[in-house]
C-alpha atoms as a PDB file:
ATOM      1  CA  UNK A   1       9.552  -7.612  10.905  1.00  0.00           C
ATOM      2  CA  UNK A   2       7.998  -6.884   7.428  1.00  0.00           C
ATOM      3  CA  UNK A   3       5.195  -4.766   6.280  1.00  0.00           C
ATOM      4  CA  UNK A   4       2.695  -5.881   3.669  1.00  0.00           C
ATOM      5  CA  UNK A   5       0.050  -4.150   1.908  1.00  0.00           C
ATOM      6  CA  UNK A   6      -2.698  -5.296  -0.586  1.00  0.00           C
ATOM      7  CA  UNK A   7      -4.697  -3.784  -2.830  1.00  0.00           C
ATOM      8  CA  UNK A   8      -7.720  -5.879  -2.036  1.00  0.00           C
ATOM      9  CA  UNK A   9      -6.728  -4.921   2.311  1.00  0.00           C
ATOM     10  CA  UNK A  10      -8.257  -1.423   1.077  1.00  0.00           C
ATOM     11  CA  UNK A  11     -11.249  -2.563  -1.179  1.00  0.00           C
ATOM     12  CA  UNK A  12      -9.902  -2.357  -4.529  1.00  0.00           C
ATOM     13  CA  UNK A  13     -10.108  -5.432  -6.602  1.00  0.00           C
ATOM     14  CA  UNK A  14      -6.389  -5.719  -7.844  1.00  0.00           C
ATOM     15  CA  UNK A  15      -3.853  -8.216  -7.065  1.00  0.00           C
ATOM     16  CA  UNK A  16      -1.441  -5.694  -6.234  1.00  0.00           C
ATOM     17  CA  UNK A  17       0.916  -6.725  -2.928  1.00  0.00           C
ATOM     18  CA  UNK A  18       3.742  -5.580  -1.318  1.00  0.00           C
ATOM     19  CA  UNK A  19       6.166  -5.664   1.070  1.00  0.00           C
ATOM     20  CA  UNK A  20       9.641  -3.987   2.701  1.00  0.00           C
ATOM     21  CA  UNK A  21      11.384  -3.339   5.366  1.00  0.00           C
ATOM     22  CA  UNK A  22       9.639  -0.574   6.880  1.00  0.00           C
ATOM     23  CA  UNK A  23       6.433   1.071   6.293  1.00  0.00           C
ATOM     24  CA  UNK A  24       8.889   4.333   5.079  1.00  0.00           C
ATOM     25  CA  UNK A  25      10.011   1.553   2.452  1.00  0.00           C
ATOM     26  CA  UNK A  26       6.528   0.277   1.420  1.00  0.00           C
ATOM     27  CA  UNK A  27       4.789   3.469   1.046  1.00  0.00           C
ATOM     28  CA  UNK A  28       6.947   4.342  -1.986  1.00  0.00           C
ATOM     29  CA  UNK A  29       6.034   1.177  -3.868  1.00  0.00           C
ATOM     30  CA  UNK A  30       2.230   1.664  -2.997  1.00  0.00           C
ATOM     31  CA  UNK A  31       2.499   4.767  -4.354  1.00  0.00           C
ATOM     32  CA  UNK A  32       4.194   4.339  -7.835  1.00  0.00           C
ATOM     33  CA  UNK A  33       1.594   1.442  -7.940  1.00  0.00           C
ATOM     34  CA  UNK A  34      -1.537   3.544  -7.533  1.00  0.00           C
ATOM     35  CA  UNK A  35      -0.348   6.056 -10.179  1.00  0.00           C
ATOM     36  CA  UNK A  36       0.617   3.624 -13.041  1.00  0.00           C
ATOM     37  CA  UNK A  37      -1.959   1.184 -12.083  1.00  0.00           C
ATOM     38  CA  UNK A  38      -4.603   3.298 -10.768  1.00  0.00           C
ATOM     39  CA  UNK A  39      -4.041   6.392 -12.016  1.00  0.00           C
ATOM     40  CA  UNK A  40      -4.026   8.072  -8.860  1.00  0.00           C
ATOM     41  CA  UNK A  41      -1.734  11.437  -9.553  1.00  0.00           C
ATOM     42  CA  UNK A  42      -1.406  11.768  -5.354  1.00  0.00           C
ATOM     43  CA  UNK A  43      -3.067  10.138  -2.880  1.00  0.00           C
ATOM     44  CA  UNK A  44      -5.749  11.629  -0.898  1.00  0.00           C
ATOM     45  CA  UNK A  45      -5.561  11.470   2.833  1.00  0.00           C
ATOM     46  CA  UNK A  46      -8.672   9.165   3.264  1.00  0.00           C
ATOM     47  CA  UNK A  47      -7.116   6.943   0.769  1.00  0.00           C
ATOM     48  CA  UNK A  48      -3.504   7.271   2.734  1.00  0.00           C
ATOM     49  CA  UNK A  49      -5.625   6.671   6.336  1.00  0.00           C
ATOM     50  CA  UNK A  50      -7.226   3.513   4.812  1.00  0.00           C
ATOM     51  CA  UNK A  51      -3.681   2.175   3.505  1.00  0.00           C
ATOM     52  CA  UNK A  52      -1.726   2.843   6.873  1.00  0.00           C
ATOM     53  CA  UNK A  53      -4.414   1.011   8.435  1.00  0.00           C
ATOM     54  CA  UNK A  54      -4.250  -1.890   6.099  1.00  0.00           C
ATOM     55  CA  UNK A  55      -0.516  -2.189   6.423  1.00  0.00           C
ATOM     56  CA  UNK A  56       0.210  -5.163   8.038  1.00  0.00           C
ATOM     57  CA  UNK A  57       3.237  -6.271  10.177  1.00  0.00           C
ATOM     58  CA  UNK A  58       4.590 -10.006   9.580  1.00  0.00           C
ATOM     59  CA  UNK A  59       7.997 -11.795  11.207  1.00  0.00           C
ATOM     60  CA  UNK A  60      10.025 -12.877   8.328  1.00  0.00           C
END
């Protein structure tokens, strides 16, 4: 199985997606993305709620 996020899953108009392995895998990438591209130092746990809830699970 794979996990996927998107930007836009969460509101946010970006074309940011991504995917990996295992959510433990993803979250990392979400989160260097929403610093650089965001500017999001840390995210807050309403924020982190709304993305674990967005993550979606896919059979590769």
């Amino acid at each position: 199985m794979t996990k996927k996020f998107a930007c836009r899953d969460i509101g946010i108009e970006c074309d940011f997606t991504a995917e990996a392995a295992s959510t433990e895998e993803l979250v990392p990438k979400i989160a260097e993305h929403a610093k650089t591209a965001h500017n999001m130092e840390q995210i807050d746990e309403a924020t982190m709620a709304k993305i674990n809830a967005a993550i979606k699970e896919e059979q590769a």
